[in-house]
Protein backbone atom coordinates (compact mmCIF):
# COMPACT_ATOMS: atom_id res chain seq x y z
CA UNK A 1 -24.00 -22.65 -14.76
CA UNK A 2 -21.32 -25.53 -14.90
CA UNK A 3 -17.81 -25.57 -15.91
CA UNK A 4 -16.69 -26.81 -18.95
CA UNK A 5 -12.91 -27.14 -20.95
CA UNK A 6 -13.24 -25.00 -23.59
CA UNK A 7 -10.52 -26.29 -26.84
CA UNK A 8 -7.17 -23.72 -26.71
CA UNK A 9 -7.98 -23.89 -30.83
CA UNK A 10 -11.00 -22.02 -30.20
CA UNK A 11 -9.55 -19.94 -28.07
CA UNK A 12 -8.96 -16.95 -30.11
CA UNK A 13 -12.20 -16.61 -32.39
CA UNK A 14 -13.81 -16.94 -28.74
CA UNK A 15 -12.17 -13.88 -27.46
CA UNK A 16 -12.55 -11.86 -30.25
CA UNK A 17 -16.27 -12.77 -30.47
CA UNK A 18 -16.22 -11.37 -27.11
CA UNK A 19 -14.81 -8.33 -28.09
CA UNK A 20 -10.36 -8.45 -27.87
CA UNK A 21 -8.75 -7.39 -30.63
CA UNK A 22 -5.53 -8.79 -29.60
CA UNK A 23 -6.33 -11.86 -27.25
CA UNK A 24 -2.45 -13.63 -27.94
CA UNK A 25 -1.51 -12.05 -24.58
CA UNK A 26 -4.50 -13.54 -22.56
CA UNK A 27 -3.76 -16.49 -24.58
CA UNK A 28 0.05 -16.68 -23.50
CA UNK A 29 -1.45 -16.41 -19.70
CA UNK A 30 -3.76 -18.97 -19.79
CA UNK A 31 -1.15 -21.27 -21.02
CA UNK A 32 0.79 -20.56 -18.24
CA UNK A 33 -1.49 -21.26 -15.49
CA UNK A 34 -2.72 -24.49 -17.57
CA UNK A 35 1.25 -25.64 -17.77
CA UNK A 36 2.40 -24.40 -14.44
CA UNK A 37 4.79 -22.13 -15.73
CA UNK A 38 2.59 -19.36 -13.96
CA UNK A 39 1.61 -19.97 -10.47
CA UNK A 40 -0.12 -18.06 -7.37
CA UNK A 41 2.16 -17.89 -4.09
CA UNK A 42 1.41 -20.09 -1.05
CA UNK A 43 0.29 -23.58 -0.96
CA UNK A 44 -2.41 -24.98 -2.99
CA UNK A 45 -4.55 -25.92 -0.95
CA UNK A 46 -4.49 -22.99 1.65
CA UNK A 47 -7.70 -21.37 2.88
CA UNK A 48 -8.61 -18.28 4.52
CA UNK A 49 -11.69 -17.44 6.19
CA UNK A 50 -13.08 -14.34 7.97
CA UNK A 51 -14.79 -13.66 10.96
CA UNK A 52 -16.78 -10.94 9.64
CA UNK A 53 -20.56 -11.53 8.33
CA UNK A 54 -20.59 -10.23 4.49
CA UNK A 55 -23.06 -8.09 4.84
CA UNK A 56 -20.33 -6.30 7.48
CA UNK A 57 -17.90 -6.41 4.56
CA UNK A 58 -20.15 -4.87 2.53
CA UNK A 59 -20.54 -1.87 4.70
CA UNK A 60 -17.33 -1.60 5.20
CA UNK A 61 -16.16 -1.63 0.99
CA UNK A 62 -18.89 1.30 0.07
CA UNK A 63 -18.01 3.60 3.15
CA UNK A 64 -15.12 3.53 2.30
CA UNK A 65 -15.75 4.21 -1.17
CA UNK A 66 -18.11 6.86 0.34
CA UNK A 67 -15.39 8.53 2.23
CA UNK A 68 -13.86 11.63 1.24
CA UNK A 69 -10.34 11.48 -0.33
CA UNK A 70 -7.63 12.44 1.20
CA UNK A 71 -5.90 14.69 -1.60
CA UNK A 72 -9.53 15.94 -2.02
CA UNK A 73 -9.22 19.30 0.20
């Protein structure tokens, strides 16, 4: 799988063919991040890495999943 620009002017048939039935809002967001008016925090090029393996990660997501809740008692 590559990526490829997809024309804003097919934009909405292409959501709706996917199933929206009101894709103007995901519309109005994608023209923010593609103008800059919408941004994510911290610097552009900032990376984070962890120590842990993923399988570790893993574990750690469905035990807790696994794990009883606390209002549950």
């Amino acid at each position: 799988m590559r990526a490829q620009a997809v024309p804003r002017e097919t934009w909405e048939a292409l959501f709706r063919a996917q199933g929206m039935q009101h894709p103007s809002s995901r519309m109005r967001m994608l023209d923010g991040f593609n103008e800059g008016w919408i941004a994510f925090e911290g610097h552009d090029n900032e990376r984070r890495t962890g120590t842990l393996p993923l399988e570790e990660v893993v574990r750690r997501l469905v035990d807790a999943a696994d794990a009883p809740s606390p209002d549950a008692g």
